[in-house]
Protein backbone atom coordinates (compact mmCIF):
# COMPACT_ATOMS: atom_id res chain seq x y z
CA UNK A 1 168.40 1.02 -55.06
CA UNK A 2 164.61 0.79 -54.31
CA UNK A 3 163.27 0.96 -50.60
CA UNK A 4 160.14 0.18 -49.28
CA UNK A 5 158.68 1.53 -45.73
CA UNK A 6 157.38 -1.86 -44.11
CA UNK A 7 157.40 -0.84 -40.47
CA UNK A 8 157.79 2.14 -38.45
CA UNK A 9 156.08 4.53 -41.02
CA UNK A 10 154.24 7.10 -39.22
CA UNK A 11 154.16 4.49 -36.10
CA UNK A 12 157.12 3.96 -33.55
CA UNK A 13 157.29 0.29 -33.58
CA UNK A 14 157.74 -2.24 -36.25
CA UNK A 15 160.84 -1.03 -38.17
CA UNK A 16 161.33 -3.13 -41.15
CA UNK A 17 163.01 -1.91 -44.34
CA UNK A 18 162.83 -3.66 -47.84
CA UNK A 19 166.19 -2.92 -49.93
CA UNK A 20 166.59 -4.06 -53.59
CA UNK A 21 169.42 -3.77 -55.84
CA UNK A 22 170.62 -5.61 -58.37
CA UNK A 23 168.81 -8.39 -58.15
CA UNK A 24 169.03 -8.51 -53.98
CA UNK A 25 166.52 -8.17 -51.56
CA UNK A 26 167.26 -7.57 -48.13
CA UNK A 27 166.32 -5.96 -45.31
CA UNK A 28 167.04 -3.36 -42.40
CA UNK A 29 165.43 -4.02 -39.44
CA UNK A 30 162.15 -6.69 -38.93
CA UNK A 31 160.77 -5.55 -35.47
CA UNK A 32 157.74 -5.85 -33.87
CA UNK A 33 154.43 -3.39 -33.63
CA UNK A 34 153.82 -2.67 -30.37
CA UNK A 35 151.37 -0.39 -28.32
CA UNK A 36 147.71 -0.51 -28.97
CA UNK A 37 145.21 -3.33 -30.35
CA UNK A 38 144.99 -2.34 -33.93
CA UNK A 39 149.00 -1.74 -33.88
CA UNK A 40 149.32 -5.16 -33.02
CA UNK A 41 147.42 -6.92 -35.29
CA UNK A 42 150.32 -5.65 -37.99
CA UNK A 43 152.60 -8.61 -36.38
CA UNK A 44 149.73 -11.53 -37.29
CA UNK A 45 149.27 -10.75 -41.25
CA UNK A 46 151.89 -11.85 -43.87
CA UNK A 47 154.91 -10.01 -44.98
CA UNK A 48 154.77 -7.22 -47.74
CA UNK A 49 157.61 -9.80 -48.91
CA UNK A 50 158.21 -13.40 -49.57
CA UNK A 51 160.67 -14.09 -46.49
CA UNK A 52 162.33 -16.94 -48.60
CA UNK A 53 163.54 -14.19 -50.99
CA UNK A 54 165.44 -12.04 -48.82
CA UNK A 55 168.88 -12.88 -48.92
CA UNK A 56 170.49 -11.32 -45.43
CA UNK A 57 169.22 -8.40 -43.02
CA UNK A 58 171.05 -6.16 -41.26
CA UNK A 59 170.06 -5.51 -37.48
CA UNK A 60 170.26 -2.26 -35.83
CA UNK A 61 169.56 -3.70 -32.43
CA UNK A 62 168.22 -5.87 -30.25
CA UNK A 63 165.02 -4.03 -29.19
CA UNK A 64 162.26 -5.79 -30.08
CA UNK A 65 160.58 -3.15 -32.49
CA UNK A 66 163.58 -3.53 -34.56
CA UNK A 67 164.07 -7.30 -33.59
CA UNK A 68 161.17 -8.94 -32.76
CA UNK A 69 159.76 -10.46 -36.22
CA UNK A 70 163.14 -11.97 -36.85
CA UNK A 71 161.47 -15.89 -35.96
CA UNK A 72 158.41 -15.18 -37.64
CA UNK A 73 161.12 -14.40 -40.58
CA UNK A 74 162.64 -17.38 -40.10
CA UNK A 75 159.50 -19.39 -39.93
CA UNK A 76 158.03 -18.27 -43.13
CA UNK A 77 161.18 -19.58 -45.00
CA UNK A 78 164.19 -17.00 -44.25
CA UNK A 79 167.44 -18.82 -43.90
CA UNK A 80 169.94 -15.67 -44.54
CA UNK A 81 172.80 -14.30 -42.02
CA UNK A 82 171.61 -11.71 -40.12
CA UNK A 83 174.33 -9.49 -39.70
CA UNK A 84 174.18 -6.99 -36.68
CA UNK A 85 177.14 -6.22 -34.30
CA UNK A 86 178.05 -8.94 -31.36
CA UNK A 87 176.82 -7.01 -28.55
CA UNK A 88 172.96 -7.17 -30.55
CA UNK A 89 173.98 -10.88 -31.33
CA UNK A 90 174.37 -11.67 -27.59
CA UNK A 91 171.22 -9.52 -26.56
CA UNK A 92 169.36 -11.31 -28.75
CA UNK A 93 169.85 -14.31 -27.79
CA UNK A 94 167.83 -13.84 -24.46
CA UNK A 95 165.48 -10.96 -26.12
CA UNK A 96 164.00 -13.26 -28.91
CA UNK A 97 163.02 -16.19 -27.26
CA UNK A 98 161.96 -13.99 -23.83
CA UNK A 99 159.53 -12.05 -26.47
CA UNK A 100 158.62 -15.69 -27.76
CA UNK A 101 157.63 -16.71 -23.95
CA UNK A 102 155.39 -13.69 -23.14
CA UNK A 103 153.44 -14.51 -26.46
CA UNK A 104 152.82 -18.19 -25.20
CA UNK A 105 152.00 -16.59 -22.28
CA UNK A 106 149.83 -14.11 -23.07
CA UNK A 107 147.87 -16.26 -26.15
CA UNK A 108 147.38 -19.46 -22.87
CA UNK A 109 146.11 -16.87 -20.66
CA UNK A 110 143.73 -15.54 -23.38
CA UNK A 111 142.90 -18.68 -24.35
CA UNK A 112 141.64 -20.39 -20.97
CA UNK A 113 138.83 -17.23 -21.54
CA UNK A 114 138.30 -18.18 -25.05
CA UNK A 115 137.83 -21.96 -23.91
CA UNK A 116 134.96 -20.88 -21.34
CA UNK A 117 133.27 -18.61 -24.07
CA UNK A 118 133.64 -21.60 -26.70
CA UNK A 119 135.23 -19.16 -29.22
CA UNK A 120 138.23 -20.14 -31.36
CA UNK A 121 141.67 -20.22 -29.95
CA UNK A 122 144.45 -17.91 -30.55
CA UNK A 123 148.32 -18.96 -31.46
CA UNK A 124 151.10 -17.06 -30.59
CA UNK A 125 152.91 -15.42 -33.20
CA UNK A 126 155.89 -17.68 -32.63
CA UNK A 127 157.38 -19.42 -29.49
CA UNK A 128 160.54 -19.43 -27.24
CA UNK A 129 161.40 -22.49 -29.40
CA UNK A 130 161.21 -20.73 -32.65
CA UNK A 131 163.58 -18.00 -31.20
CA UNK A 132 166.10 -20.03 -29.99
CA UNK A 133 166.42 -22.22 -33.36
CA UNK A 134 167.16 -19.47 -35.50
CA UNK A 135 169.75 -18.24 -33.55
CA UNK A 136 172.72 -19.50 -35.56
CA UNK A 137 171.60 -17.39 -38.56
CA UNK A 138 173.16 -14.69 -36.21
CA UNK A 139 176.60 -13.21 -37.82
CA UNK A 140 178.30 -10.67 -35.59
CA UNK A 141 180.63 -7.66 -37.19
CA UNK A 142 183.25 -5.15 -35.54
CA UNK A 143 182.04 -1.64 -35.49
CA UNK A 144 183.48 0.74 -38.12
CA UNK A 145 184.32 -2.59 -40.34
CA UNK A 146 183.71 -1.86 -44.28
CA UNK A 147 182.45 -5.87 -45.18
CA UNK A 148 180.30 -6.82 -48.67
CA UNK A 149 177.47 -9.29 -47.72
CA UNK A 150 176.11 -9.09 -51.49
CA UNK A 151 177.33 -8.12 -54.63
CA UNK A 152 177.72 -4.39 -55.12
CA UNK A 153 176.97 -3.53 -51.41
CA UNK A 154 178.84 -2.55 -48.88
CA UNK A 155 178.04 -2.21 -45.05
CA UNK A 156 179.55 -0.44 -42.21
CA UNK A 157 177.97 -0.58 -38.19
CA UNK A 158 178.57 2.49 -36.76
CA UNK A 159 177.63 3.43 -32.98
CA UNK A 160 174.37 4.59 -32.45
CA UNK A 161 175.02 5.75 -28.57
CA UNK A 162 171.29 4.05 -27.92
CA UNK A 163 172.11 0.74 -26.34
CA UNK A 164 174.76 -1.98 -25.92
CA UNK A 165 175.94 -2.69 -29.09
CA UNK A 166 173.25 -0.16 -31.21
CA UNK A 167 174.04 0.41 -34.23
CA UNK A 168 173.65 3.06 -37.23
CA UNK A 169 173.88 1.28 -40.84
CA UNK A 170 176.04 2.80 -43.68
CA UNK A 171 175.00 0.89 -47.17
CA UNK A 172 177.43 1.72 -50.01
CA UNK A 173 176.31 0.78 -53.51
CA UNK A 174 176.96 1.83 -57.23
CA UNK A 175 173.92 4.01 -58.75
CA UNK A 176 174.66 5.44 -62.45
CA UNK A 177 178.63 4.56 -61.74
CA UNK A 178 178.65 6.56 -59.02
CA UNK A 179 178.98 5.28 -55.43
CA UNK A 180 175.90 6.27 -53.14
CA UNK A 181 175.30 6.17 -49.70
CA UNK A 182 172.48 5.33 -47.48
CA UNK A 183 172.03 5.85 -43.77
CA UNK A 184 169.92 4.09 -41.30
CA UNK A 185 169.90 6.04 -38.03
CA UNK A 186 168.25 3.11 -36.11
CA UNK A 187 167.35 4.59 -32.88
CA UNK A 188 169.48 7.42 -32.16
CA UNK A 189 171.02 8.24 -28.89
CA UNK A 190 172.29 10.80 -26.84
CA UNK A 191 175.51 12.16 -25.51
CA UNK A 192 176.54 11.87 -22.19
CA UNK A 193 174.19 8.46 -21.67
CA UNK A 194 175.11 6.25 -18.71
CA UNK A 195 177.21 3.60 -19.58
CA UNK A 196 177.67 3.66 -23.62
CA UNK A 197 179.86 5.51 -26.05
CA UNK A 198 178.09 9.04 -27.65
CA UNK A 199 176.24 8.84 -31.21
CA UNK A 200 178.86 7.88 -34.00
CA UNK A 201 179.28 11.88 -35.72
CA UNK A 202 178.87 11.19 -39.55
CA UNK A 203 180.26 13.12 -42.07
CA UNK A 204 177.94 13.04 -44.98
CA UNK A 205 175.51 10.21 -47.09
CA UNK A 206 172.84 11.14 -50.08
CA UNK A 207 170.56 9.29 -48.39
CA UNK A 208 169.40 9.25 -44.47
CA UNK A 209 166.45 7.26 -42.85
CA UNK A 210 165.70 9.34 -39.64
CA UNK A 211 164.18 8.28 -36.26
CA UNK A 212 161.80 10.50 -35.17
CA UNK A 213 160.80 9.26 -31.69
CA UNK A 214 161.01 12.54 -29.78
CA UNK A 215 160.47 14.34 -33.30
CA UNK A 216 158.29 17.33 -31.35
CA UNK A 217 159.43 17.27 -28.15
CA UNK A 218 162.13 17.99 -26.01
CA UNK A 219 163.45 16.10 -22.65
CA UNK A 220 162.78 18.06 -19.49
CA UNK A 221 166.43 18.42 -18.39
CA UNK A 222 169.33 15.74 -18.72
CA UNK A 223 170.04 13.22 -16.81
CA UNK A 224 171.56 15.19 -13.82
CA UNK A 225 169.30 17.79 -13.94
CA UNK A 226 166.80 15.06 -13.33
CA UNK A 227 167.99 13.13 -10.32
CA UNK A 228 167.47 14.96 -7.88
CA UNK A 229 163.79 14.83 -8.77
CA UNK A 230 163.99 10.73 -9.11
CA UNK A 231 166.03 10.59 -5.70
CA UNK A 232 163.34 12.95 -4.27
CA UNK A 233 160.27 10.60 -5.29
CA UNK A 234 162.19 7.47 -3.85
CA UNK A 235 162.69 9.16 -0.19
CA UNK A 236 159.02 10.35 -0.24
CA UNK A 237 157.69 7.20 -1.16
CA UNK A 238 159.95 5.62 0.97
CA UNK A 239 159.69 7.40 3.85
CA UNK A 240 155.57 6.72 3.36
CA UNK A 241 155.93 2.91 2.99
CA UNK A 242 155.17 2.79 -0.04
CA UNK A 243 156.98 1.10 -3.11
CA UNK A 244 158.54 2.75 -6.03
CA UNK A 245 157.58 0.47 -8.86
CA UNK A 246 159.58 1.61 -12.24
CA UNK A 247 158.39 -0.55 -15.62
CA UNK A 248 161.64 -0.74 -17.92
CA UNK A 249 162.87 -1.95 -21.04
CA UNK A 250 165.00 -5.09 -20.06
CA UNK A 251 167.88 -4.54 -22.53
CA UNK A 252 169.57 -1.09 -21.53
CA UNK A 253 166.98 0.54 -19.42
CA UNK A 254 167.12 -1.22 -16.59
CA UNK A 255 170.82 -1.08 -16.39
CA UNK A 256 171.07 2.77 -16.80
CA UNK A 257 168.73 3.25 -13.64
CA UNK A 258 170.90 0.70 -11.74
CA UNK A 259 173.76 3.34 -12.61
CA UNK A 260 171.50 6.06 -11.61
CA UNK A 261 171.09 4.04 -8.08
CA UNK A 262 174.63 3.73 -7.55
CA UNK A 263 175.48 7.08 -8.66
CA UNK A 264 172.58 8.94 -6.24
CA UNK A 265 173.81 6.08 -3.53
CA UNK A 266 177.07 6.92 -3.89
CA UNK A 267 176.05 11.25 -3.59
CA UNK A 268 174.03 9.99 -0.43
CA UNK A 269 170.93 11.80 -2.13
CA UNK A 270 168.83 8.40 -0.94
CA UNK A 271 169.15 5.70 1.42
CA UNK A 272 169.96 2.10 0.90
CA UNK A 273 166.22 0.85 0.08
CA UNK A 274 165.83 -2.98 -1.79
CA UNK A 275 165.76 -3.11 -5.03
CA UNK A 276 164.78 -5.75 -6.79
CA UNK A 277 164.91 -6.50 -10.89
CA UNK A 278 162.41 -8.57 -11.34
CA UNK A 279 162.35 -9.96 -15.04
CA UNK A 280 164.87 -13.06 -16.20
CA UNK A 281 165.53 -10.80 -19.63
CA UNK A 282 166.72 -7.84 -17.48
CA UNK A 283 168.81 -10.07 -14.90
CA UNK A 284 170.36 -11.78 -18.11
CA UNK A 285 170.71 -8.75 -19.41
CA UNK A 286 172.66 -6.98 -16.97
CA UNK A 287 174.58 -9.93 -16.66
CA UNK A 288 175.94 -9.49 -20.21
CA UNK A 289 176.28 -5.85 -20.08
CA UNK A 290 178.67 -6.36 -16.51
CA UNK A 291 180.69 -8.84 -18.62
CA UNK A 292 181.29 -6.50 -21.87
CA UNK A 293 183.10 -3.47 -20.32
CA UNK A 294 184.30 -3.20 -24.42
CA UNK A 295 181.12 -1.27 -25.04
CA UNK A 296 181.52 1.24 -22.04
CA UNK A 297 181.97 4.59 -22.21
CA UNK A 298 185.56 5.98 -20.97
CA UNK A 299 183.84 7.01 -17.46
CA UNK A 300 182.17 3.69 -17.01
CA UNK A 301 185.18 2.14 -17.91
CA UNK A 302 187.00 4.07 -14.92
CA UNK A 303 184.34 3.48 -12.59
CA UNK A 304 184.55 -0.09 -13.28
CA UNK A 305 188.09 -0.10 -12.82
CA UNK A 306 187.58 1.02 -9.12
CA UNK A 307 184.91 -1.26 -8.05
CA UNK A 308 186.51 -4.26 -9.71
CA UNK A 309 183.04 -4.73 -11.14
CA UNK A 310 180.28 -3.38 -12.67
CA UNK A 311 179.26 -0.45 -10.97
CA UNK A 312 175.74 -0.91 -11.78
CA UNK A 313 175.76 -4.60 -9.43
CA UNK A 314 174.68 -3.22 -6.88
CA UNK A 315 175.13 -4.55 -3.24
CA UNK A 316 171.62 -3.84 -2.33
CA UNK A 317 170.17 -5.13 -5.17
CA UNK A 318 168.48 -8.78 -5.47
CA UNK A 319 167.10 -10.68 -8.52
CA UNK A 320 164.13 -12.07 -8.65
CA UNK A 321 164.27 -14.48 -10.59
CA UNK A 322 161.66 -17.24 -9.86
CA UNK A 323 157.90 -16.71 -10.64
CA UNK A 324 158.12 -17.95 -6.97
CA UNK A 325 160.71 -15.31 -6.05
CA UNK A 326 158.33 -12.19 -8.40
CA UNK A 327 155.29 -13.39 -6.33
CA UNK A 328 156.86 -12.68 -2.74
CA UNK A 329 157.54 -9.26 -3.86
CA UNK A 330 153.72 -8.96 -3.85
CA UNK A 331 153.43 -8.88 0.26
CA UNK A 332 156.56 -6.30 0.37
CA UNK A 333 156.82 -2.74 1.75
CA UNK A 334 159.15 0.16 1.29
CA UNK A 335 161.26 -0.94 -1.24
CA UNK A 336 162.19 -0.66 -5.38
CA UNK A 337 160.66 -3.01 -7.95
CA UNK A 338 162.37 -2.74 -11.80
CA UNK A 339 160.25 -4.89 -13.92
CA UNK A 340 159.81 -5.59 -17.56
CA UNK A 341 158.20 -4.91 -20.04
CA UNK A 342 159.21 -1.22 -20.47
CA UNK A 343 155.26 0.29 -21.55
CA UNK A 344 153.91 -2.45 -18.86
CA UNK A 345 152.26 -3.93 -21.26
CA UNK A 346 153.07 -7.70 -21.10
CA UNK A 347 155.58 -9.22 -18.63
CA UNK A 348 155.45 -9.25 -14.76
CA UNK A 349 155.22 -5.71 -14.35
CA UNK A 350 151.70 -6.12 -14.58
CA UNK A 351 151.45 -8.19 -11.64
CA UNK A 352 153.60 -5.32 -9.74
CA UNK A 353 151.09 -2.61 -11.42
CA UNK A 354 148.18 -5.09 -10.22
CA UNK A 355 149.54 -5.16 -6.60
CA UNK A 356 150.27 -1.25 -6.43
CA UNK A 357 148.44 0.73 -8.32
CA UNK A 358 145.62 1.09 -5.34
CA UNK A 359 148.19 1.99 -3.36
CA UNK A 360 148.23 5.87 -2.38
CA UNK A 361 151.47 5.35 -0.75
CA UNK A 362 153.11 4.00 -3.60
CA UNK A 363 154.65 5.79 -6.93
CA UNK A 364 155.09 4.41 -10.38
CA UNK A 365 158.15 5.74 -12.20
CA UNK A 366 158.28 5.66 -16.11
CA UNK A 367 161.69 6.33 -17.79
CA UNK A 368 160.80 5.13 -21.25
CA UNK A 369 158.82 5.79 -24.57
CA UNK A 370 155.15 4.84 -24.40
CA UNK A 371 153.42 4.02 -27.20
CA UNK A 372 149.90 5.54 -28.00
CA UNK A 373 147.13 2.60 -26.38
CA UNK A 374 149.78 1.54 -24.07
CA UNK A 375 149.08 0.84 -20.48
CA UNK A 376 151.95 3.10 -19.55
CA UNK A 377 150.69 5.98 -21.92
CA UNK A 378 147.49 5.29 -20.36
CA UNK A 379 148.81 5.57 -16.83
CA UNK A 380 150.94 8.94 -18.11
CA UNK A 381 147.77 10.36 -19.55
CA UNK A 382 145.99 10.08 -15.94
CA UNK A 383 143.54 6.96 -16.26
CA UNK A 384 142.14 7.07 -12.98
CA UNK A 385 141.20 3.13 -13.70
CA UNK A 386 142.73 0.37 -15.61
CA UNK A 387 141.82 -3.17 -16.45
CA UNK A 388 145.23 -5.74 -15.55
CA UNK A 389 144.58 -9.28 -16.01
CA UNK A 390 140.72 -9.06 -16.41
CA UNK A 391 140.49 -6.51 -13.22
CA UNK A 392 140.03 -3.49 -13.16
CA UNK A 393 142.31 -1.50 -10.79
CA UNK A 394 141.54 2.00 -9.26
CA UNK A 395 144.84 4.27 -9.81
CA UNK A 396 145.61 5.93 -6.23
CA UNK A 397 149.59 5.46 -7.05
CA UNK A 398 151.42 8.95 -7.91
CA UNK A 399 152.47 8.28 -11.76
CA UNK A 400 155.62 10.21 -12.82
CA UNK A 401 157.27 10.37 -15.95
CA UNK A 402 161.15 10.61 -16.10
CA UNK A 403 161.53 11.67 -19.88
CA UNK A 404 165.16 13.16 -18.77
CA UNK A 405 166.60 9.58 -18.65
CA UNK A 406 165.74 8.65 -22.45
CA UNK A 407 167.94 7.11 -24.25
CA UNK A 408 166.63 8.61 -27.55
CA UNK A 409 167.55 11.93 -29.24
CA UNK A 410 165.19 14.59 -28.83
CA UNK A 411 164.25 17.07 -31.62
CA UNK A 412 167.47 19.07 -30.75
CA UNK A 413 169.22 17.23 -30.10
CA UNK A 414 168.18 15.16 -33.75
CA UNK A 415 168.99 18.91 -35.84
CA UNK A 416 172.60 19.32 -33.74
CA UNK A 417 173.74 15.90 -34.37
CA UNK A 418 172.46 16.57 -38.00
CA UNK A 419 174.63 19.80 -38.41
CA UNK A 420 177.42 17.69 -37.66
CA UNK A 421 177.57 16.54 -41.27
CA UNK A 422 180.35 17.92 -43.52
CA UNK A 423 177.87 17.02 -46.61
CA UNK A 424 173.89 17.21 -45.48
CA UNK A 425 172.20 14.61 -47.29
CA UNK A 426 170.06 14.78 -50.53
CA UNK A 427 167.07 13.28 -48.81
CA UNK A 428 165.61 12.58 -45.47
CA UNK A 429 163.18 10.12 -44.97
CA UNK A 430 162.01 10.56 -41.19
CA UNK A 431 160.23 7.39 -39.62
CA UNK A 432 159.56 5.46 -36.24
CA UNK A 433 157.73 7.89 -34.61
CA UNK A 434 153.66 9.00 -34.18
CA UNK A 435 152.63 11.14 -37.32
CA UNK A 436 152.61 14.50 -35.52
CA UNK A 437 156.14 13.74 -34.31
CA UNK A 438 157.16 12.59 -37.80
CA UNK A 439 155.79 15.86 -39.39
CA UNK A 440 157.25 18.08 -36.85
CA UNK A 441 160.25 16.63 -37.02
CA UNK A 442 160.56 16.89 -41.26
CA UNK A 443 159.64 20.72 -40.75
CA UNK A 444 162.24 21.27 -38.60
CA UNK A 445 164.69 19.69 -40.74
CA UNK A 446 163.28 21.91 -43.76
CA UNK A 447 163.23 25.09 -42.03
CA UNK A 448 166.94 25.12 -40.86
CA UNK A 449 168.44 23.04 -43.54
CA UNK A 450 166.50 23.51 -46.56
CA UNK A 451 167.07 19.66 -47.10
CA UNK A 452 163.62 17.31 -48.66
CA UNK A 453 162.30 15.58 -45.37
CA UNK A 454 159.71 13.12 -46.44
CA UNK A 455 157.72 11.07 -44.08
CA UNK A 456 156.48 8.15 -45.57
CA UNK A 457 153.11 5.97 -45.28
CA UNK A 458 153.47 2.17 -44.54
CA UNK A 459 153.57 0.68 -47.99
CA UNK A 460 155.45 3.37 -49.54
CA UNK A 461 158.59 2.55 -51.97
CA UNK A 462 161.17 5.36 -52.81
CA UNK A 463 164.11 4.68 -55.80
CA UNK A 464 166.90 6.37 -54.43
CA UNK A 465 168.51 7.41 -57.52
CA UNK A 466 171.38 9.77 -58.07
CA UNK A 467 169.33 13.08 -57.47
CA UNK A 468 166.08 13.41 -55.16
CA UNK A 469 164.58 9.88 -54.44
CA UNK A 470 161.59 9.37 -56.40
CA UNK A 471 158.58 7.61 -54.96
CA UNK A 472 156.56 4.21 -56.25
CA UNK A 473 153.40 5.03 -54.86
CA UNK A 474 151.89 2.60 -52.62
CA UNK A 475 149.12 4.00 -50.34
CA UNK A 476 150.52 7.78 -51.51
CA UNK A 477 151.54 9.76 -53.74
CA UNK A 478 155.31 11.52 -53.54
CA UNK A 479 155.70 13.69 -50.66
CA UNK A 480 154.56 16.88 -51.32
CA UNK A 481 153.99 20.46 -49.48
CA UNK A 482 150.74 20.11 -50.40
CA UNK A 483 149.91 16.52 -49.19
CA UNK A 484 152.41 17.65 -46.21
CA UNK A 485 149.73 20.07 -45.15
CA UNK A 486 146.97 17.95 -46.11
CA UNK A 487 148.06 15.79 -43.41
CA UNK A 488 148.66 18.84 -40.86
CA UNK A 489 145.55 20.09 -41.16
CA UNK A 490 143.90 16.86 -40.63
CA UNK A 491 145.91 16.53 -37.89
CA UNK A 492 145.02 19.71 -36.49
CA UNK A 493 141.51 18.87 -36.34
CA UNK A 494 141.84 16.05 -34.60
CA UNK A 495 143.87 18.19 -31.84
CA UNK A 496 141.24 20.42 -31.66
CA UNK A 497 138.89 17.46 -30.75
CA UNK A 498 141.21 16.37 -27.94
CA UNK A 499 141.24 19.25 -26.67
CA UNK A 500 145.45 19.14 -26.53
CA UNK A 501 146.39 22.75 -26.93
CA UNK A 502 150.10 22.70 -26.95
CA UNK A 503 149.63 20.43 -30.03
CA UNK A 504 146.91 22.63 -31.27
CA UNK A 505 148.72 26.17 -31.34
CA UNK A 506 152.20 23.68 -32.63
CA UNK A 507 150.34 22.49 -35.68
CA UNK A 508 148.45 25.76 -36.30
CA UNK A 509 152.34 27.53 -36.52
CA UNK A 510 153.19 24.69 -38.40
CA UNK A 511 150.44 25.31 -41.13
CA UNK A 512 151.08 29.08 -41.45
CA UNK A 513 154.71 28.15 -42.11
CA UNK A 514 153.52 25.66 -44.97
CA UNK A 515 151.05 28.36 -46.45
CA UNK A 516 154.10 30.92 -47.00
């Protein structure tokens, strides 16, 4: 089996795998880079691949850095099942072509500035049309269902505890007459999430691709040691008039704070305020999630037993969903706006950001990653000005992050669900997250488990054979302690720059671990 890193290599976004055996190609994953300019422009070049050549992917999810690319894949001449679990398959179906709207979007709005400069025009990467038409290529399997979509390999979807319908990917093939076994984490979650089931405990695999989001870092509390905090910054900005504007994900975010609401609601920790979701994906969203109780967890399940609904609908919650209806919210006061996109960088959250941000009275609530050259990391990082829409905004608005509420693993909370394995893996390949989380993250792993934790470059191809996997060098040569700490200490440099001390005295331990 050879693999080949083409997304989400030393970068959160993008994750796209490359699997070849036996004559098959296929892949694991084609999302989307998101996050700063030069991020992006990885969505507009061609494949490492020729798309006509794959013969079937298998989907983790439906977020769009593992989903997004799927048209584009389909427009450049893939026309294989893409297998992924039915909760992804329905997600999807409103994801894709929502992601193929804000591009229009976006690339018209760029445009019309483009036109009055007399420069050449931009096209979107792929439509809302394209999304929709490849839709049937979708093939939904059961969770925990062994199934053969090729020759010689053999799939299982196993709950990833992330989002509705998340999966991890078991891949069963014969290397050297032996049968091997390769992992794909996806995004891992957490236990004890709102709504779904806990992380799927595995028992062993020789091979494991790791997400490595919150690699270095650990969440400030759960998610009750954290509401009283969130329930504390809606009554303050409340009771100020001000609005409390939260940017979310669509798929999975934005129904896990609706369950926060109607948990803290039901405590009495804050008063009935509006709320209003404000994004179609998210209101088609939660419309899904209320109609698949299947992927609750057992105390959702009870909860929505005793409503006789959803407890997330909430009575005082509206939609908005009208550009007509989004606009209005524009002249309100004293109330709760959940709007997509989830970093605020596309979507109508920008309008909301546009129309509060000057606001001193207001508060702006983050309960999600944020990619590096993100508005959101920008906001997080204390811009005291942005540019929305051409404008540039003065940022009076308190800014609070709510990293609590994540619905990734952190480093931790990675290594416990690790030491759950009967049989630790041969290899570790850790991806989808920034370098320095990546590298902290494959440390870690080293240090307590003595296990090879590589952390591949974009390019890179590994043969994962029956001992160590050995690497095709791409842009780099196999992982070594040496290049490991070439990289640190590079790294650490750069720290040093910024000025970012925590990092700084991190990576400096870090290095004097390597030099032992």
């Amino acid at each position: 089996m050879k693999m080949t890193f083409c997304g989400a290599a030393r970068t959160v976004t993008g994750s796209c795998y490359l699997l070849e055996h036996n004559g098959c190609r296929f892949l694991v994953d084609c999302g989307m880079f998101q996050g700063g300019k030069a991020v992006k422009e990885h969505n507009y070049g061609d494949f490492a691949f020729n798309p006509a050549e794959i013969s079937f992917v298998l989907l983790t999810h439906a977020h769009i850095d593992h989903s997004g690319l799927l048209p584009k894949l389909w427009r450049c001449g893939f026309s294989g099942p893409i297998y992924t679990t039915s909760g992804t398959a329905l997600l999807s179906e409103i994801m894709l072509p929502d992601s193929g709207y804000i591009q229009e979007t976006e690339v018209e709005r760029k445009n019309r500035k483009l036109t009055r400069a007399g420069k050449p025009l931009l096209t979107p990467i792929y439509t809302a049309a394209d999304a929709a038409a490849m839709q049937h290529l979708f093939s939904p399997v059961d969770y925990n269902s062994r199934f053969s979509p090729a020759e010689g390999i053999e799939v299982v979807f196993r709950d990833a505890g992330h989002i509705l319908g998340s999966a991890m990917i078991e891949i069963y093939y014969q290397q050297q007459g032996q049968e091997r076994k390769l992992i794909f984490t996806g995004d891992l979650g957490r236990n004890n999430q709102a709504i779904v089931e806990d992380p799927f405990r595995e028992e062993y695999g020789d091979f494991l691709v790791l997400e490595s989001t919150y690699g270095d870092r650990l969440h400030h509390g759960g998610f009750e040691e954290e509401k009283p905090r969130f329930a504390q910054i809606i009554r303050e900005t409340i009771s100020r008039g001000g609005n409390v504007v939260i940017p979310a994900f669509a798929v999975d975010r934005t129904q896990d704070i609706l369950m926060l609401f109607y948990e803290m609601q039901q405590a009495q920790m804050i008063p009935l305020v509006p709320i209003y979701v404000d994004s179609p994906m998210a209101v088609k969203t939660t419309e899904i999630f209320a109609a698949h109780p299947e992927y609750f967890d057992a105390e959702t399940v009870a909860l929505f037993r005793k409503e006789g609904k959803a407890p997330f609908l909430l009575d005082n919650m509206q939609y908005a969903r009208t550009a007509e209806e989004s606009m209005r919210l524009n002249k309100i006061k004293g109330a709760v706006i959940i709007s997509a996109s989830g970093m605020a960088d596309a979507g109508r959250i920008k309008h909301h950001l546009k129309h509060n941000l000057w606001r001193p009275e207001s508060s702006v609530v983050f309960f999600g990653f944020q990619a590096d050259g993100s508005l959101g990391r920008r906001l997080l990082d204390g811009a005291a000005k942005v540019t929305i829409h051409g404008e540039e905004i003065e940022v009076k608005a308190a800014v609070y992050n709510m990293d609590g509420f994540s619905a990734h693993a952190d480093y931790q909370e990675i290594l416990a669900w690790l030491g759950q394995f009967r049989q630790l893996p041969q290899q570790i390949f850790v991806t989808h997250g920034n370098e320095a989380s990546s590298l902290s993250l494959a440390q870690k792993i080293s240090e307590r488990y003595g296990i090879a934790a590589a952390v591949p470059h974009l390019g890179d191809s590994v043969q994962l054979t029956g001992g160590a996997a050995v690497v095709a060098g791409c842009q780099s040569e196999p992982f070594s302690r040496e290049d490991l700490y070439a990289e640190s200490e590079a790294a650490l440099r750069q720290l040093a720059a910024q000025g970012d001390l925590d990092q700084l005295i991190r990576a400096r331990d870090f290095l004097k671990t390597l030099a032992q």
